[in-house]
Protein backbone atom coordinates (compact mmCIF):
# COMPACT_ATOMS: atom_id res chain seq x y z
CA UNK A 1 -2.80 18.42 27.57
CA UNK A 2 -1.23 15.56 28.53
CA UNK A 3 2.21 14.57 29.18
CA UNK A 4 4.54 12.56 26.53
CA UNK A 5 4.16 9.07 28.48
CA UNK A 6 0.63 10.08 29.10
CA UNK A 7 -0.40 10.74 24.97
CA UNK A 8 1.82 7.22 24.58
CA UNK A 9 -0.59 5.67 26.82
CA UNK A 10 -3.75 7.04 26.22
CA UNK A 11 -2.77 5.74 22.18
CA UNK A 12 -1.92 2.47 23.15
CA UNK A 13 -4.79 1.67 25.42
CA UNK A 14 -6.71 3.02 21.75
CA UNK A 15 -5.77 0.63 20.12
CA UNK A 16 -6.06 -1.94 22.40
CA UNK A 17 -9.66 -1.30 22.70
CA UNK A 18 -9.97 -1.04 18.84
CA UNK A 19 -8.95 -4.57 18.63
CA UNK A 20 -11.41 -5.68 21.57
CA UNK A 21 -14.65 -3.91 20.36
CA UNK A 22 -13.88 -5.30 16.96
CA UNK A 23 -12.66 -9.00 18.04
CA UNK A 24 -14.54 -9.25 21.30
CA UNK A 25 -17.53 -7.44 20.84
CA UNK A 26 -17.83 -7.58 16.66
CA UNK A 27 -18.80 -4.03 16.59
CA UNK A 28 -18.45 -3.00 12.78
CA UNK A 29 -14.62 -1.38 12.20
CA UNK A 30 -16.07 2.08 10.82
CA UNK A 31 -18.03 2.74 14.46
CA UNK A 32 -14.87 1.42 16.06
CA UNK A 33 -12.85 3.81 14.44
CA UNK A 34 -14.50 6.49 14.98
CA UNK A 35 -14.97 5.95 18.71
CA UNK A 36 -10.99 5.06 19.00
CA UNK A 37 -10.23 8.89 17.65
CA UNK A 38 -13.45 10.62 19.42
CA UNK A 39 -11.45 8.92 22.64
CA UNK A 40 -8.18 9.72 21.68
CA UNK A 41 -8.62 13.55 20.72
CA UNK A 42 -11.15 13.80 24.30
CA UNK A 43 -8.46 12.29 26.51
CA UNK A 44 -5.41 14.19 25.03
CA UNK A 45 -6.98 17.23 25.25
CA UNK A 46 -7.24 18.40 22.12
CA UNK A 47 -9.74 21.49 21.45
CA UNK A 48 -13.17 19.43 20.89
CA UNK A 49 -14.27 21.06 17.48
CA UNK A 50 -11.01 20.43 16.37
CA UNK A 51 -11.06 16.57 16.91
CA UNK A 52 -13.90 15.88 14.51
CA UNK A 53 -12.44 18.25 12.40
CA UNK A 54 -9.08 15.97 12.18
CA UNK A 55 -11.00 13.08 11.67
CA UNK A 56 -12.84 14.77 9.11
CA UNK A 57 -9.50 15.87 7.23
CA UNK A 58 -7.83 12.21 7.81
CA UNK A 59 -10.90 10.38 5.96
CA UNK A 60 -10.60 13.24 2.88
CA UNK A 61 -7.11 13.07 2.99
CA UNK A 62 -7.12 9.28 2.38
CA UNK A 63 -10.58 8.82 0.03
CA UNK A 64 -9.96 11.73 -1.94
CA UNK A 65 -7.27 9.49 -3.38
CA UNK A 66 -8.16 6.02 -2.59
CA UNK A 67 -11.79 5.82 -3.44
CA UNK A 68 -11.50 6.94 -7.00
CA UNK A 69 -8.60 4.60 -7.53
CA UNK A 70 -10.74 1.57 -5.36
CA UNK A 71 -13.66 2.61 -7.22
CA UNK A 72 -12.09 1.98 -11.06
CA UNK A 73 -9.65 -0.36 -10.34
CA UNK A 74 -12.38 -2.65 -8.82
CA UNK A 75 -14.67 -2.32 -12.09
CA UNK A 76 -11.58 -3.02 -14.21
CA UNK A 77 -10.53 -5.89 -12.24
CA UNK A 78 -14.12 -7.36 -12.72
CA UNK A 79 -14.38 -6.82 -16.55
CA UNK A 80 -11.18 -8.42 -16.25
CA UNK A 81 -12.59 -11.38 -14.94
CA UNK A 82 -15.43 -11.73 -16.81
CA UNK A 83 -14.43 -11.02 -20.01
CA UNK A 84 -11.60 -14.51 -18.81
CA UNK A 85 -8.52 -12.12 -19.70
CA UNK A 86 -7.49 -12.85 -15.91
CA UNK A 87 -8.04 -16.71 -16.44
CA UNK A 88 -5.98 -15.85 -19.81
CA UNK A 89 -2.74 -14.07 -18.17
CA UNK A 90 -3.09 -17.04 -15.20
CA UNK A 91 -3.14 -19.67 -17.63
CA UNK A 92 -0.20 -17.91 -19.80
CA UNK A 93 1.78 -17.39 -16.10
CA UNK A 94 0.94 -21.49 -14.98
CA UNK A 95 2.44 -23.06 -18.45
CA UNK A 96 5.66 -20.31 -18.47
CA UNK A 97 6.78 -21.00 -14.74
CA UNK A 98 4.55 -24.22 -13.02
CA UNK A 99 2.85 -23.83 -9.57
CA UNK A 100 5.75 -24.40 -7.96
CA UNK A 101 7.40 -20.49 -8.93
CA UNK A 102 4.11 -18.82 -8.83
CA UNK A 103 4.59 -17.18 -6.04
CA UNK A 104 7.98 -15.72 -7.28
CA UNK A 105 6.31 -14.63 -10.32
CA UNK A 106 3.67 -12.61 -8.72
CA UNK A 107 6.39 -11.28 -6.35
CA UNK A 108 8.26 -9.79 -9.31
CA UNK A 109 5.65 -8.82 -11.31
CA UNK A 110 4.10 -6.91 -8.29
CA UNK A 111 7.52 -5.27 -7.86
CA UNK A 112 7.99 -4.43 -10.98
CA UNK A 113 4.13 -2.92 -10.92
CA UNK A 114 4.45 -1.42 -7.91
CA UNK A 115 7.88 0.67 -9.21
CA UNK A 116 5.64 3.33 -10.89
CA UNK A 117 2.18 2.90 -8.86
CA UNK A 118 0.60 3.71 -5.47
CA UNK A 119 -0.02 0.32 -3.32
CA UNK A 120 -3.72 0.33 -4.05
CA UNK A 121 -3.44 0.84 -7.58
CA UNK A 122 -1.50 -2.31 -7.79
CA UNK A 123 -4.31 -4.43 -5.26
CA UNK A 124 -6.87 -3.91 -7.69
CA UNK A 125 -4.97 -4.26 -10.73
CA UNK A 126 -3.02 -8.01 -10.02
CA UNK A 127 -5.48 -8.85 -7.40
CA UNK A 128 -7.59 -10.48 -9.68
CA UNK A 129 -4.72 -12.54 -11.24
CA UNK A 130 -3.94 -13.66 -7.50
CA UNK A 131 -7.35 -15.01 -6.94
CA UNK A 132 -7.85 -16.86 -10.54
CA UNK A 133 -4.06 -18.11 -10.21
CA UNK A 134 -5.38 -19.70 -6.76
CA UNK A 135 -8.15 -21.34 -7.82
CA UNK A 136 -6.92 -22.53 -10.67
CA UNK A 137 -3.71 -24.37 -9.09
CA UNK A 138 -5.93 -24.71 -5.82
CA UNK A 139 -3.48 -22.71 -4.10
CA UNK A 140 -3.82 -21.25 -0.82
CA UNK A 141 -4.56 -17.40 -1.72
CA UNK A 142 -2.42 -16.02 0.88
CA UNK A 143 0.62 -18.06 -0.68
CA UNK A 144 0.02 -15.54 -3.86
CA UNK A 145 -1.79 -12.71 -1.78
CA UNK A 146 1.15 -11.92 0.30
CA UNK A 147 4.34 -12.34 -2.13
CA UNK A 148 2.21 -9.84 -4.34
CA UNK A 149 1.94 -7.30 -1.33
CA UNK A 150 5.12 -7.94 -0.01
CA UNK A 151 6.48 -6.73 -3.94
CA UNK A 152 3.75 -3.12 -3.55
CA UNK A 153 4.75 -2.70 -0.15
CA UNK A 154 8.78 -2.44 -0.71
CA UNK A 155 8.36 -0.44 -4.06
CA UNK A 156 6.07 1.41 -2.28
CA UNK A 157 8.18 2.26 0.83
CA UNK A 158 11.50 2.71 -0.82
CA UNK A 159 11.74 3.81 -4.42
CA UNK A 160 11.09 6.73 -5.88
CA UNK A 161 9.28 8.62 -7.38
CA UNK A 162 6.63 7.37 -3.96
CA UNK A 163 6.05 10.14 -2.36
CA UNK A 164 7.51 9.32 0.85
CA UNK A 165 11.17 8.54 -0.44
CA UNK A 166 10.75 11.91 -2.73
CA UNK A 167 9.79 14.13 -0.21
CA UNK A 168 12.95 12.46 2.26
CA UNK A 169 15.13 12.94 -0.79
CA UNK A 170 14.09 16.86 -0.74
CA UNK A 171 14.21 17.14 3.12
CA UNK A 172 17.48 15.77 3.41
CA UNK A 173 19.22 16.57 0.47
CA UNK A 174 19.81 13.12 -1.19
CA UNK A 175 20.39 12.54 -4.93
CA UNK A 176 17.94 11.08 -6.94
CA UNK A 177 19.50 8.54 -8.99
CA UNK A 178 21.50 7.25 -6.64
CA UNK A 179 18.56 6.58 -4.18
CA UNK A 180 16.80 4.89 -7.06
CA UNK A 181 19.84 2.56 -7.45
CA UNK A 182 19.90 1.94 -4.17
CA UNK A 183 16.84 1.24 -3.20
CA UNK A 184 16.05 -1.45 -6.19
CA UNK A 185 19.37 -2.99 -5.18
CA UNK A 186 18.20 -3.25 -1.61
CA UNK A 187 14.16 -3.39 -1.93
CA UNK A 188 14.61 -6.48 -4.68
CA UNK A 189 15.83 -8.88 -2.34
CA UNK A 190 13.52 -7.67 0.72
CA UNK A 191 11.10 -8.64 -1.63
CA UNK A 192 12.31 -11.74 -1.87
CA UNK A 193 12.78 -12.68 1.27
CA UNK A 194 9.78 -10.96 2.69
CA UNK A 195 7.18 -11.93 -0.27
CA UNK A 196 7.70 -16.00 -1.55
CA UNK A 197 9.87 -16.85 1.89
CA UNK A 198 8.29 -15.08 4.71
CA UNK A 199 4.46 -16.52 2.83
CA UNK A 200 5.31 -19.55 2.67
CA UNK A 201 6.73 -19.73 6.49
CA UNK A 202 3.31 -17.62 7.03
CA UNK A 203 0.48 -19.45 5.25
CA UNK A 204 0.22 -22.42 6.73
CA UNK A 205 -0.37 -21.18 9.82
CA UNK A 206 -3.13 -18.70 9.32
CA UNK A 207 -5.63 -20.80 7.14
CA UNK A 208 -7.62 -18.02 4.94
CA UNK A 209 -10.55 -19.12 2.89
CA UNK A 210 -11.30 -17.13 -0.43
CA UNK A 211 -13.21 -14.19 0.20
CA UNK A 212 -13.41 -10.68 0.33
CA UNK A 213 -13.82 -7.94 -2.44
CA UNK A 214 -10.69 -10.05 -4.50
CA UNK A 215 -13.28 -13.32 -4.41
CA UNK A 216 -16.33 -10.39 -5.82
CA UNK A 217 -13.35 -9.26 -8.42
CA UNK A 218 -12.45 -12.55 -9.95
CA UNK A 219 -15.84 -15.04 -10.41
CA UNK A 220 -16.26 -17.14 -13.22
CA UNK A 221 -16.02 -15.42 -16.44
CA UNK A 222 -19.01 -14.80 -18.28
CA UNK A 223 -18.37 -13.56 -21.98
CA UNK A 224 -18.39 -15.87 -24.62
CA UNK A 225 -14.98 -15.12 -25.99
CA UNK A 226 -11.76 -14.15 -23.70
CA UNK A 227 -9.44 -11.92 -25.24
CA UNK A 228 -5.75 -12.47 -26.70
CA UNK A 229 -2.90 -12.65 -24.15
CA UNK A 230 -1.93 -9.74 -25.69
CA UNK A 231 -4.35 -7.36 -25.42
CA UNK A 232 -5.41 -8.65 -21.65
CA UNK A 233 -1.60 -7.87 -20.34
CA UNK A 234 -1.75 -3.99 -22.32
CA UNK A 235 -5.20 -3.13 -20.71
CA UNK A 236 -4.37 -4.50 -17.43
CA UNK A 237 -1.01 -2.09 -17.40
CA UNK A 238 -2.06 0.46 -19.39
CA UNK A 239 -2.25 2.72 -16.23
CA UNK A 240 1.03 1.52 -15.29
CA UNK A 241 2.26 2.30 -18.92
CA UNK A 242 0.21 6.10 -18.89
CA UNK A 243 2.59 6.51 -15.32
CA UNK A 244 6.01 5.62 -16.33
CA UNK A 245 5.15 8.31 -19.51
CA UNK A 246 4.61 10.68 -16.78
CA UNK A 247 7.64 9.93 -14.69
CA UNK A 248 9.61 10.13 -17.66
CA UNK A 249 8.34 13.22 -18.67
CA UNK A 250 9.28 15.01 -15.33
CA UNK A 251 12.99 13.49 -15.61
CA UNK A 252 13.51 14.43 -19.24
CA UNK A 253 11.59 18.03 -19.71
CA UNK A 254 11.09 20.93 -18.13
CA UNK A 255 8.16 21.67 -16.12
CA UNK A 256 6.79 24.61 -18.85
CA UNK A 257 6.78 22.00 -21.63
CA UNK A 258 3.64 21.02 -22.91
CA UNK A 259 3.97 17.48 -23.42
CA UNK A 260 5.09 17.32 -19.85
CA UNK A 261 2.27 18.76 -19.23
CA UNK A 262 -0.15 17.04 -20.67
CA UNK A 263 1.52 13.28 -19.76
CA UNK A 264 1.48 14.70 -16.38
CA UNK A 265 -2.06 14.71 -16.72
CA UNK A 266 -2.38 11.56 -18.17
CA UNK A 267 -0.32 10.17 -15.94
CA UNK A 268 -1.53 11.28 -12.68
CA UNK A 269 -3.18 8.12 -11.08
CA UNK A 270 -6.94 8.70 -11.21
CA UNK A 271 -7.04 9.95 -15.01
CA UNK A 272 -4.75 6.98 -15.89
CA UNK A 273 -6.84 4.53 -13.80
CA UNK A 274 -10.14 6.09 -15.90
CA UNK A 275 -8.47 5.91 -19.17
CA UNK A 276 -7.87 2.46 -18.39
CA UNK A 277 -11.29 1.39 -17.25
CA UNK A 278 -12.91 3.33 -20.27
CA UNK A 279 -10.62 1.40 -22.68
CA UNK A 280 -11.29 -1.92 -21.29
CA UNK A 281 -14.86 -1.31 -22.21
CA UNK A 282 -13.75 -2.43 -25.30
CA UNK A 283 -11.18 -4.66 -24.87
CA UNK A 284 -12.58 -6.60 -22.01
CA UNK A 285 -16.19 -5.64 -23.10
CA UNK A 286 -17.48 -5.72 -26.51
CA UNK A 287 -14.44 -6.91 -27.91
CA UNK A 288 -15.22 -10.25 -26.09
CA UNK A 289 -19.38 -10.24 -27.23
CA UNK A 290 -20.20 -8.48 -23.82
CA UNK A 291 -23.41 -6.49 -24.38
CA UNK A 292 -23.69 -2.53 -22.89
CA UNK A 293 -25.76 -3.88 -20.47
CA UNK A 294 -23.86 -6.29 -19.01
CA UNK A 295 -21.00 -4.06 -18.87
CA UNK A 296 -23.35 -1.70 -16.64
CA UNK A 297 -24.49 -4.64 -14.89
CA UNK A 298 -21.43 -5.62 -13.73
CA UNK A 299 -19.79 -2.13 -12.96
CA UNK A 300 -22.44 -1.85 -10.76
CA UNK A 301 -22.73 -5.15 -8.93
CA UNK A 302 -18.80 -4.96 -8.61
CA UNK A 303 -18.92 -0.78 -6.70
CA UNK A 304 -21.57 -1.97 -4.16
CA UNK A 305 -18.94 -4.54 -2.52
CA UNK A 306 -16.75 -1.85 -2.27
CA UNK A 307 -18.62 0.71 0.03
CA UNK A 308 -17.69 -0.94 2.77
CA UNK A 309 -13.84 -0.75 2.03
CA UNK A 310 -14.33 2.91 1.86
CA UNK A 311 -15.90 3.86 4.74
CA UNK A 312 -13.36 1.34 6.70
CA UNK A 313 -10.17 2.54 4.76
CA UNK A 314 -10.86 6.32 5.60
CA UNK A 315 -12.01 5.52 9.44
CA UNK A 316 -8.43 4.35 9.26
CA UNK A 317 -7.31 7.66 7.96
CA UNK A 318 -9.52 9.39 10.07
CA UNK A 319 -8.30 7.77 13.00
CA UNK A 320 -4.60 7.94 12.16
CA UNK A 321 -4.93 11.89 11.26
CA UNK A 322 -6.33 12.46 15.17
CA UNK A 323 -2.97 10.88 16.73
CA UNK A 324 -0.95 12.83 14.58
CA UNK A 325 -2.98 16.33 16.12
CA UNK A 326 -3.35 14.84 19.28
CA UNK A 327 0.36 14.92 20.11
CA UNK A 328 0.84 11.32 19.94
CA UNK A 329 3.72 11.52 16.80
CA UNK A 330 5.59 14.58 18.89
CA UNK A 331 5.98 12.72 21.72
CA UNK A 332 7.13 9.16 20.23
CA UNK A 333 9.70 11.36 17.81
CA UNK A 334 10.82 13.29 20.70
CA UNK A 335 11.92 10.16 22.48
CA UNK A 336 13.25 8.50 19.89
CA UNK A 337 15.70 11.44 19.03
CA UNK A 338 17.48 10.76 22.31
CA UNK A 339 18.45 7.23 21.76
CA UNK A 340 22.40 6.97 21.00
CA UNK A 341 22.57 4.89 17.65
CA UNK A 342 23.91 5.80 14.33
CA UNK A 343 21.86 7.98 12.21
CA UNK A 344 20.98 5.43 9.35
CA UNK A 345 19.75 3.21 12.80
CA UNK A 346 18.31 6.35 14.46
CA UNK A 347 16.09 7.40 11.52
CA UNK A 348 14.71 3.65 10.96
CA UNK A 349 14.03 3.98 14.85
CA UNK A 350 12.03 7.14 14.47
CA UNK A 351 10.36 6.38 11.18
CA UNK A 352 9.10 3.05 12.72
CA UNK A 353 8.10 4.71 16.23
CA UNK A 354 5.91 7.13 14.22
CA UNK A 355 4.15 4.47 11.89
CA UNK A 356 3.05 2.40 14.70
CA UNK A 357 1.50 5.79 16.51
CA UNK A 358 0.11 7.06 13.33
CA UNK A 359 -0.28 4.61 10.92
CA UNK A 360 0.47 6.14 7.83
CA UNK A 361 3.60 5.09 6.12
CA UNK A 362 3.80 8.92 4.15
CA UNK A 363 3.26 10.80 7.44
CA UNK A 364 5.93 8.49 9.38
CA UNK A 365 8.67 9.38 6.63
CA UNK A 366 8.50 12.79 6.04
CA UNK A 367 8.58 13.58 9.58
CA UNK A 368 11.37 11.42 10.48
CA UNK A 369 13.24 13.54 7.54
CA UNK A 370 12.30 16.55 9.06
CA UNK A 371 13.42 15.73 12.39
CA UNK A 372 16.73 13.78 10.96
CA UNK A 373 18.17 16.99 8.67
CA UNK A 374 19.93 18.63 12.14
CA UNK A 375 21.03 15.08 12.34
CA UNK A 376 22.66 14.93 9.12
CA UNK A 377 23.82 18.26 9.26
CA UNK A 378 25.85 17.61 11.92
CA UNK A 379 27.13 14.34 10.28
CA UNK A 380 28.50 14.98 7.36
CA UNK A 381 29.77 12.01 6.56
CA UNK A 382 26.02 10.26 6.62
CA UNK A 383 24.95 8.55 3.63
CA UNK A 384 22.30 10.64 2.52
CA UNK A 385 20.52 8.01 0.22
CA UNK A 386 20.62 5.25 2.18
CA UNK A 387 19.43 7.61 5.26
CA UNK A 388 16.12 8.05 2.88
CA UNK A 389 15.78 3.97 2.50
CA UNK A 390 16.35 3.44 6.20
CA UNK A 391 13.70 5.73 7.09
CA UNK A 392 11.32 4.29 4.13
CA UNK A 393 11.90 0.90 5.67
CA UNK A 394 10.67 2.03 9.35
CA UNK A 395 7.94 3.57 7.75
CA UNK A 396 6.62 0.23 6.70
CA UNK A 397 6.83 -1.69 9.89
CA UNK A 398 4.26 -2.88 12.09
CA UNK A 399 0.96 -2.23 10.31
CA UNK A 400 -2.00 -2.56 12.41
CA UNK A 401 -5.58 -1.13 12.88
CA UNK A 402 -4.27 2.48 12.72
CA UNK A 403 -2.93 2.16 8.98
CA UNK A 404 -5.55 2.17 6.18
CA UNK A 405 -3.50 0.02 3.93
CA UNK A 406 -4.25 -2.69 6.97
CA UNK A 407 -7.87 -2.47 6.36
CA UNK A 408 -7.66 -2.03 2.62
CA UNK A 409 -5.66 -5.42 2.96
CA UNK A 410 -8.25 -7.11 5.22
CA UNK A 411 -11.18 -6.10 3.39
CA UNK A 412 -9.87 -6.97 -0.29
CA UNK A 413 -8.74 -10.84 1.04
CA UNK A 414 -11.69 -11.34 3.57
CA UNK A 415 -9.51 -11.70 6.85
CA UNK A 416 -10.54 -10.75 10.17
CA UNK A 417 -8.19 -8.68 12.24
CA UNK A 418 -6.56 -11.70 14.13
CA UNK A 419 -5.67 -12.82 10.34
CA UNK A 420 -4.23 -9.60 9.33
CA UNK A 421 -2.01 -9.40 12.11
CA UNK A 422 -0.98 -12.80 12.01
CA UNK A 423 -0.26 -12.38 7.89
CA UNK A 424 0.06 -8.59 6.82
CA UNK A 425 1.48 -7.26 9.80
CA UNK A 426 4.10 -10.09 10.04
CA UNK A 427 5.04 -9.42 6.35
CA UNK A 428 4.91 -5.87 6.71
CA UNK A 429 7.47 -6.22 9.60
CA UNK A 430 9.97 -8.84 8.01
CA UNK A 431 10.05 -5.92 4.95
CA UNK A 432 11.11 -3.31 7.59
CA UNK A 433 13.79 -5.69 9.47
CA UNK A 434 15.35 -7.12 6.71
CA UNK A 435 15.74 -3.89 4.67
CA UNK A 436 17.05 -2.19 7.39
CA UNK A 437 19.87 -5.37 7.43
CA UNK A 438 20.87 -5.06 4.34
CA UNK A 439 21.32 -1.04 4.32
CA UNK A 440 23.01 -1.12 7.33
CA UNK A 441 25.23 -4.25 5.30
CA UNK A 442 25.59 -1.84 2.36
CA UNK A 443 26.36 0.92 4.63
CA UNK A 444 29.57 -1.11 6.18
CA UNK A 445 30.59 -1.81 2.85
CA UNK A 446 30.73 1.38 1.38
């Protein structure tokens, strides 16, 4: 095995390389992936059938989730373009606010979303809006794009019930409630700042034509009646609405209880997201003169798109899941654990030193709880809660080719790396910085 410095090099000259055979060479990001982690796991030593066995588990770990919820949410953001419910809801959103607040509006909207739903549920749900507001206003897509990631990524990252907060909140012994309260009073105006601001600062720099699986999503609509305002906004959030019965549910009645039970089911992601896609059938489908037909027709022009987001997106998980066994995540947390700050500082420190090794934003948080409880233990007087929205905030930072939410972002605007990094991984950042600011503000304070 290697040493500490050693694994930190051997992951950094990875990625490195990533970036070249994919910018440099144009060698297609699945094959790049793969050899990153076959390089990785062979240089760190790890136990050979055990490296494509890591792999193996990363990609499961992240498509047994993500390709269901890619899958449906694509074919339910193209019914809701060509039924014309998104040019509907973008129409609705121009006349309430004007161009000018668009950006603000998808910001809070995507916030609001993103409160009770995993990042990529909320892509493929609003994405579509993004696009048809853009064209419509002749907008620059990443001037929408990025305010309405900016609002998934924060929700994402620091309220519960995400599982990375939850899981710090259980580690380290912080209350609920008061995390929630906290982390909407601190991840609201991150989002602000990071989403409308930090785009608008961002944009004009990085020129981004419409493309990607969001351009597929969102043509020109094609049945001969659009559906009421109405209807469009309740199917589009119906599997937001199916969630937030679920959450509920788990705060109000016991786990035995039947109708926890059963809105638990409901309400878990995929069944929501199907429930969802099977109503809009209707709504966005026959309701609007569509014929069976063309509803197949176009569930199965809009899947084929996405095949390459799924092999790329679990590479990504593939790839981060071998620098977690390799060693790479030890040795970065073991560093950071030395460095004399305060803990709120210390546990930003180490969640951000173990997203940019590993990638995922999950991973990075629950093991910078982990390794922070002896921490707070011996602190006392530690702010628990804000402890959990310091280390959600480090878990965000620096998103690059290791993190599948990178590619899943790429792929769904059409950007090449250089793009990404320039946009994404900019915003991603700016969320991490500034939320860290204003707990460490809050932390003075109180």
């Amino acid at each position: 095995m290697l040493s500490p410095n050693g694994l930190l090099l051997l992951a950094l000259a990875a990625i490195i390389g990533l970036i070249v055979l994919i910018a440099r060479f144009k060698c297609n990001a699945f094959i790049a992936l793969m050899i990153a982690s076959l390089v990785v796991g062979v240089g760190s030593g790890m136990p050979l059938p055990g490296i494509s066995k890591s792999f193996q588990e990363g990609v499961g770990n992240t498509l047994g989730f993500l390709a269901m919820i890619i899958g449906l949410g694509t074919i339910l953001g193209k019914l809701l373009a060509e039924s014309g419910a998104a040019e509907v809801i973008a129409n609705r959103m121009v006349n309430l606010l004007g161009i000018k607040r668009l950006d603000y509006a998808v910001m809070l909207v995507a916030f609001l979303v993103g409160i009770s739903v995993f990042f990529g549920v909320g892509i493929v749900l609003l994405g579509p809006i993004a696009f048809m507001l853009a064209r419509q206003t002749k907008t620059p897509i990443l001037y929408l794009a990025l305010p309405l990631a900016a609002g998934l990524s924060v929700a994402h990252g620091l309220i519960p019930p995400h599982p990375g907060p939850m899981v710090a909140i259980g580690k380290i012994g912080a209350d609920t409630g008061k995390t929630i309260l906290w982390s909407i009073a601190v991840g609201l105006p991150t989002a602000l700042i990071t989403g409308p601001f930090l785009a608008r600062w961002v944009a004009p720099r990085v020129p981004v034509a419409i493309g990607g699986l969001g351009a597929e999503a969102s043509g020109k609509a094609a049945a001969p009646r659009p559906p009421g305002f109405a209807l469009s906004i309740f199917t589009m959030l119906l599997p937001v609405l199916l969630m937030l019965v679920a959450t509920a549910a788990d705060v109000s009645l016991p786990p035995e209880n039947t109708v926890r039970q059963v809105a638990d089911f409901i309400g878990a992601p995929v069944v929501a997201m199907l429930i969802a896609v099977v109503f809009s059938f209707w709504a966005f489908g026959t309701h609007c003169g569509l014929k069976g037909g063309e509803i197949l027709k176009f569930t199965e022009q809009c899947v084929g798109p996405a095949a390459s987001i799924f092999l790329v997106v679990g590479a990504g998980g593939g790839f981060s899941k071998v620098l977690e066994h390799s060693g790479v995540a030890k040795a970065i947390a073991d560093l950071a654990v030395q460095i004399p700050v305060t803990p709120i500082l210390l546990g930003w420190i180490i969640a951000g030193l173990l997203r940019i090794a590993v990638g995922s934003a999950t991973v990075s948080i629950t093991m910078a709880a982990g390794l922070m409880l002896p921490v707070v233990e011996a602190r006392p007087d530690t702010n628990r809660e804000l402890l959990v929205l310091a280390m959600g905030a480090g878990s965000l930072i620096l998103s690059h080719v290791n993190d599948s939410g990178f590619w899943f972002v790429k792929e769904y605007l059409g950007m090449s790396i250089s793009q990404t990094l320039k946009t994404w991984t900019v915003v991603e950042t700016g969320i991490a910085v500034v939320s860290i600011v204003i707990i460490l503000l809050a932390n003075a304070v109180i």
